[in-house]
N, C-alpha and C. Protein backbone atom coordinates (compact mmCIF):
# COMPACT_ATOMS: atom_id res chain seq x y z
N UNK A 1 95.04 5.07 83.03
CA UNK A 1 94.35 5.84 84.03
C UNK A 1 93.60 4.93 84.99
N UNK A 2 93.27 3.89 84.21
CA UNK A 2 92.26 3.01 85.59
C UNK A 2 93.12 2.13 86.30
N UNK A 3 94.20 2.16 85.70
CA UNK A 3 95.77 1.28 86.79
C UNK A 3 95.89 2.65 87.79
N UNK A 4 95.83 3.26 87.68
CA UNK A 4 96.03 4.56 88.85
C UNK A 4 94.78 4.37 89.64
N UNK A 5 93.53 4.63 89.48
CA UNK A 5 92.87 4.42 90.32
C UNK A 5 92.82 3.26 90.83
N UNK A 6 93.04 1.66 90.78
CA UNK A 6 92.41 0.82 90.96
C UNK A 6 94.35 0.51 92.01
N UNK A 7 95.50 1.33 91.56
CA UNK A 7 96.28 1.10 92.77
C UNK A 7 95.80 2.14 94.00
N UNK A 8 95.19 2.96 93.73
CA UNK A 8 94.72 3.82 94.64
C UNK A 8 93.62 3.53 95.49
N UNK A 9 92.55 2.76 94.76
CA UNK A 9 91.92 2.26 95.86
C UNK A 9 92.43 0.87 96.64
N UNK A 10 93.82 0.57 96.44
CA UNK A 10 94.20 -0.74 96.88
C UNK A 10 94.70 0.02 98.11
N UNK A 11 95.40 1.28 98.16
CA UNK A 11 96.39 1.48 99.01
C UNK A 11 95.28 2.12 100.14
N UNK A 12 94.04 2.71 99.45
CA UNK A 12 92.80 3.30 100.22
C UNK A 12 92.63 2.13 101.38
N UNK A 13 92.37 1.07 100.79
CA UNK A 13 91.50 -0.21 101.16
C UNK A 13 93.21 -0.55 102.75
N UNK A 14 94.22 -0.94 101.82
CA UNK A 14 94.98 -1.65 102.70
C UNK A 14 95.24 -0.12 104.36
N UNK A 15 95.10 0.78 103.96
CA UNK A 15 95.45 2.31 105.23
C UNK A 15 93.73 1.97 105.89
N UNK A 16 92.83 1.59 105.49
CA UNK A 16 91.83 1.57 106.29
C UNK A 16 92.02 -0.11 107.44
N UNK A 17 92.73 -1.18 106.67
CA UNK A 17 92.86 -2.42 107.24
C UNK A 17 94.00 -1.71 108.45
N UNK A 18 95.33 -1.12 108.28
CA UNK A 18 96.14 -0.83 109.40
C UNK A 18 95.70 -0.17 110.29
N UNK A 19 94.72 0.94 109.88
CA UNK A 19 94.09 1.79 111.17
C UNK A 19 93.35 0.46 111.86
N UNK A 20 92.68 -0.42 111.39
CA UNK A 20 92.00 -0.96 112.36
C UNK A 20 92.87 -1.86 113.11
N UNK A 21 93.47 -2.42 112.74
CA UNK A 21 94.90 -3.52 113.41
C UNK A 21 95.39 -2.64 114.15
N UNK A 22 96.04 -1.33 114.30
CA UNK A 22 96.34 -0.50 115.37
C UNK A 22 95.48 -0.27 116.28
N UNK A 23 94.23 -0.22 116.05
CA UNK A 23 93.22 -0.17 117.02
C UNK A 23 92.73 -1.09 117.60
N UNK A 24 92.81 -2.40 117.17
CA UNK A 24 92.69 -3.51 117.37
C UNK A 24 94.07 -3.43 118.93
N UNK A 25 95.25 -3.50 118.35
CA UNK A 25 95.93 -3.77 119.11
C UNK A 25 96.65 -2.97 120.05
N UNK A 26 95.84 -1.80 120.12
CA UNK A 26 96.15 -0.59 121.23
C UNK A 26 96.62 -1.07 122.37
N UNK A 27 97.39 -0.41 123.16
CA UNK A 27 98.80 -0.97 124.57
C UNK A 27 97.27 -0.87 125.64
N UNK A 28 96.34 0.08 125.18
CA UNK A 28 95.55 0.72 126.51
C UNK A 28 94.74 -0.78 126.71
N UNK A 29 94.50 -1.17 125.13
CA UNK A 29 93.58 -2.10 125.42
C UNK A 29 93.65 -3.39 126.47
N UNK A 30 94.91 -3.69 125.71
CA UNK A 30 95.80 -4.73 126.12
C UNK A 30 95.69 -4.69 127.75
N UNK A 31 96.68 -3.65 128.36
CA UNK A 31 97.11 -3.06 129.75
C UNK A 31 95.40 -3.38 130.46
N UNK A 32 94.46 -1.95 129.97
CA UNK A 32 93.28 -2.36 130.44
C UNK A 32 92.59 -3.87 130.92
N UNK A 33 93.22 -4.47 129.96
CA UNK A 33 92.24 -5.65 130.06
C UNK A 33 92.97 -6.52 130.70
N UNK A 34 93.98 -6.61 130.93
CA UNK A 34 94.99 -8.02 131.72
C UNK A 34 94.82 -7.41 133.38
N UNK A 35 94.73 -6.12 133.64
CA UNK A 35 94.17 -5.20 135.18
C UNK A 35 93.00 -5.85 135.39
N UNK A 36 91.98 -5.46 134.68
CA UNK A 36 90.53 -6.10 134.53
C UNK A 36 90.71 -7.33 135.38
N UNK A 37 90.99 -8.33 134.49
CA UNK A 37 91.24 -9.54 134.69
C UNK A 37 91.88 -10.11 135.89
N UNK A 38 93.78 -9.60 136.28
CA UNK A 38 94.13 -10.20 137.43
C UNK A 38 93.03 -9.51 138.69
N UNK A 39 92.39 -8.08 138.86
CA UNK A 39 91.64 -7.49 139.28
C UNK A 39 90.82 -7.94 140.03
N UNK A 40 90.09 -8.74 139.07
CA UNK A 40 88.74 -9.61 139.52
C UNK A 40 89.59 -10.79 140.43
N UNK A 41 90.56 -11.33 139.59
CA UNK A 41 91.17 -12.81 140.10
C UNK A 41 91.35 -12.42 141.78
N UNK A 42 92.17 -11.37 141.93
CA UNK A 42 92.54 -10.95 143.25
C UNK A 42 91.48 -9.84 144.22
N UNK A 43 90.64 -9.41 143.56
CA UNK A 43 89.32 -9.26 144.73
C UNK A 43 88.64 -10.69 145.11
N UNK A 44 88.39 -11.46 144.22
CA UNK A 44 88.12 -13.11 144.35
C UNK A 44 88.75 -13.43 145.89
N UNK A 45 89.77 -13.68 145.52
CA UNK A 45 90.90 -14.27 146.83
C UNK A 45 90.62 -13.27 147.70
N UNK A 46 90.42 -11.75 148.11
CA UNK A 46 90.29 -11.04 148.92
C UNK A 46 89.03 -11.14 149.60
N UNK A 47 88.34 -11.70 148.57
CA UNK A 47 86.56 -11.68 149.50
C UNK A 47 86.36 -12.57 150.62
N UNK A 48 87.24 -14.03 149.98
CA UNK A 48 87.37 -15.28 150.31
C UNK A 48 88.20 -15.72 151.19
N UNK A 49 89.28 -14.62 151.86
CA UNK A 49 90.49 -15.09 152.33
C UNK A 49 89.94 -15.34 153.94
N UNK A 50 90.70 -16.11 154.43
CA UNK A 50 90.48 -16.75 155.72
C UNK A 50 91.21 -15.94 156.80
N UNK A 51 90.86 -15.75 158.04
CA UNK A 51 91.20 -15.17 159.50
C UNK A 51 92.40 -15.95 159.53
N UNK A 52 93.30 -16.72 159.04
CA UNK A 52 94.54 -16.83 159.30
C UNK A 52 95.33 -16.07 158.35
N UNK A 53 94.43 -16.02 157.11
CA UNK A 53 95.18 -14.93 156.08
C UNK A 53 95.21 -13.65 156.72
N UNK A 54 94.00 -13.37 157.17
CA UNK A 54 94.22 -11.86 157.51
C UNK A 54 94.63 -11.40 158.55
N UNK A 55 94.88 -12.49 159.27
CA UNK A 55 95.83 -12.50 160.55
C UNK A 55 97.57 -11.91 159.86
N UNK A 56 97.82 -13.00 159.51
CA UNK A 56 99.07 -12.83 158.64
C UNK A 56 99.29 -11.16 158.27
N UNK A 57 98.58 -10.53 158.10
CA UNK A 57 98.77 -9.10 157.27
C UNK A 57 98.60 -8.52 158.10
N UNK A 58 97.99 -8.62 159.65
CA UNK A 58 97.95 -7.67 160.36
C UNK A 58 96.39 -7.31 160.19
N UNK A 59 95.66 -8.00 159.95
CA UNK A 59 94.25 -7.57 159.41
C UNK A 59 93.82 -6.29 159.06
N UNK A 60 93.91 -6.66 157.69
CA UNK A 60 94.49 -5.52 156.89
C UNK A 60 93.95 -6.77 155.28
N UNK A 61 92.94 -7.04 154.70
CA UNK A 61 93.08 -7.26 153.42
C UNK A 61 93.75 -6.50 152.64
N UNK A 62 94.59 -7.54 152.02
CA UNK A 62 95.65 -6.87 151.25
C UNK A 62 95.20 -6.95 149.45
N UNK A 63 94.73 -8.34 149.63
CA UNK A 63 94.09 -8.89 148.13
C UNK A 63 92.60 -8.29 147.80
N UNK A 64 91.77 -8.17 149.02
CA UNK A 64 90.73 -7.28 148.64
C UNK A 64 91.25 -5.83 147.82
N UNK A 65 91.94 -4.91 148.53
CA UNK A 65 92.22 -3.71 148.17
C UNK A 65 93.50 -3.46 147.35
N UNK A 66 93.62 -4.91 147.21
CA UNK A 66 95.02 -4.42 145.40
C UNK A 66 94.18 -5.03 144.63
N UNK A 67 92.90 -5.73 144.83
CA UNK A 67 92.05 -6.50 143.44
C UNK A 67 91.41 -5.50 143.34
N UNK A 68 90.71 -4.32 143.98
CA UNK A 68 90.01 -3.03 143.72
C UNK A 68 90.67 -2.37 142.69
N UNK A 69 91.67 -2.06 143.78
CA UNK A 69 93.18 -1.54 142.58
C UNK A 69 93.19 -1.59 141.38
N UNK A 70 93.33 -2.73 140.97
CA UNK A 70 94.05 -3.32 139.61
C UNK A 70 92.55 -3.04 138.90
N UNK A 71 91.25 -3.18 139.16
CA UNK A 71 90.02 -3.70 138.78
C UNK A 71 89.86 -1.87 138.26
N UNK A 72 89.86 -0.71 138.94
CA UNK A 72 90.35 0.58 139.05
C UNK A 72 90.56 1.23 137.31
N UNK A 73 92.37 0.48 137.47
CA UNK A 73 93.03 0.86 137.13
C UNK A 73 92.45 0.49 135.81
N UNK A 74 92.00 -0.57 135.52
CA UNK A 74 92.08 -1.05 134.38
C UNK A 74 91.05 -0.57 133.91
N UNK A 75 89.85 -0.29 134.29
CA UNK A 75 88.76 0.38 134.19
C UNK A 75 89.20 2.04 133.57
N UNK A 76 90.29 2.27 134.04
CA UNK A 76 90.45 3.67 133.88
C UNK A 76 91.36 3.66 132.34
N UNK A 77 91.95 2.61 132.06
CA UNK A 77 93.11 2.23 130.86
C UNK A 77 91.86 2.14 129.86
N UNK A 78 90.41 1.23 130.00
CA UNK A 78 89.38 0.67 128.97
C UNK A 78 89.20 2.08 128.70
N UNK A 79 88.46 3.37 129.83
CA UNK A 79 88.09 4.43 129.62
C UNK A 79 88.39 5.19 128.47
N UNK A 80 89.63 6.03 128.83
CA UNK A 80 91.07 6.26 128.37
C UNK A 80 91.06 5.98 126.91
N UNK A 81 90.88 4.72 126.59
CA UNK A 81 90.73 4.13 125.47
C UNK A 81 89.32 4.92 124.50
N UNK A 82 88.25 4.47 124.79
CA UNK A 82 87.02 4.92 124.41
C UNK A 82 86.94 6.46 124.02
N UNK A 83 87.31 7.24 125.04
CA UNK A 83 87.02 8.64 125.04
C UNK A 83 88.29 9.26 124.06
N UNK A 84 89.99 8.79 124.28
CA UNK A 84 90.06 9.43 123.24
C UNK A 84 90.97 8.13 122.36
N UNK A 85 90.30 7.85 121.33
CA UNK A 85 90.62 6.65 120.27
C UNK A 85 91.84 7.17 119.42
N UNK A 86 92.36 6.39 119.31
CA UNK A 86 93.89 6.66 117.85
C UNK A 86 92.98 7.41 116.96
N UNK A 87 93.91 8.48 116.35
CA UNK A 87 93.15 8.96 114.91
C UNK A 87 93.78 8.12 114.07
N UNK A 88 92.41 8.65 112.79
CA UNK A 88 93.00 8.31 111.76
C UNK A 88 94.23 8.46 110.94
N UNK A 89 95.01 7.84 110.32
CA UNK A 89 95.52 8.27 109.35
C UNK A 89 95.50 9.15 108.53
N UNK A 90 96.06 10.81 108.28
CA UNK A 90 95.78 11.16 107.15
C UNK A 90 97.15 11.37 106.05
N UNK A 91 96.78 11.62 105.22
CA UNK A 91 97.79 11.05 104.22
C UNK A 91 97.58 11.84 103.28
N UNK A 92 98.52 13.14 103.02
CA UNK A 92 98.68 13.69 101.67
C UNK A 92 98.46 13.36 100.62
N UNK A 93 97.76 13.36 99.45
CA UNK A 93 98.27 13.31 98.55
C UNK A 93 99.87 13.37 98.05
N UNK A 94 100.44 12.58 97.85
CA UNK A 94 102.13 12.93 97.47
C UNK A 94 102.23 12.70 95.96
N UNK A 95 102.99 13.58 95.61
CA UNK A 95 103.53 14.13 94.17
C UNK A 95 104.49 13.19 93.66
N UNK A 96 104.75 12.52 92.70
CA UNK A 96 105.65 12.07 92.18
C UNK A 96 106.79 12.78 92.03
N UNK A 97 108.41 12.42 91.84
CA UNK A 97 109.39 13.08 91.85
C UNK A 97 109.32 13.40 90.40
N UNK A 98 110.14 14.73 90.47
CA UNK A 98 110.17 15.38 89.04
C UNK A 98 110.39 14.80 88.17
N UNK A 99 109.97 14.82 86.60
CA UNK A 99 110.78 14.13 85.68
C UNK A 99 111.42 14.66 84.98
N UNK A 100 112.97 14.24 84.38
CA UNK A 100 113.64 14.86 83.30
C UNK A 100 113.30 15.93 82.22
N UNK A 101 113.54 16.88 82.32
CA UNK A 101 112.71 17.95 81.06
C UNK A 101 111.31 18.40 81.57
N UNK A 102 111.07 18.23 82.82
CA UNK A 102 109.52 19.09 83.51
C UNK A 102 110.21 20.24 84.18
N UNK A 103 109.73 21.15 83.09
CA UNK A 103 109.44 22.72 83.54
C UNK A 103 108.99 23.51 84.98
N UNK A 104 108.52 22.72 85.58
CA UNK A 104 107.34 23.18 86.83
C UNK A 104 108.09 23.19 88.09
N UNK A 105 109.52 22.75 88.14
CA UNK A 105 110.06 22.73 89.21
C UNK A 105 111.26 24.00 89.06
């Protein structure tokens, strides 16, 4: 009986480690955060860009308002994330398969 519980709290223990590694490694997070990142990189260059750059585009910042963009977007992926999180795991109890000569099935 205590080999049953003590695999049961192994399998308890290891379903609480995968929920967090899935959450850990959520796509939103990921996505969110590489937006974030080029985001900032390219409002950077947009703040900074020179009258021959913005000549070039027709003056028209282009890197200001796709680094907003991306900075936005990614903001909205972190959100997204927070408000509604992976559930948990839940997990039946499951029955062992019948055995030879058990009545109950």
């Amino acid at each position: 009986m205590s080999d049953d519980y003590e695999y049961q709290h192994e399998v308890e223990e290891l379903e609480g480690k995968s929920a967090t590694a899935a959450r850990l490694f959520d796509v939103r997070r990921i996505i969110g955060g590489l937006f974030v990142i080029y985001g900032i990189i390219v409002t950077i260059a947009g703040i900074t860009a020179s009258d021959a750059d913005l000549k070039k585009a027709e003056n028209i910042n282009i890197n200001l308002w796709t680094g907003i963009s991306m900075l936005v977007l990614g903001l909205l992926f972190l959100l997204w994330m927070k408000l509604r999180p992976l559930p948990m795991p839940h997990h039946a109890p499951e029955q062992g398969p019948a055995r030879p000569g058990d009545d109950s099935a």
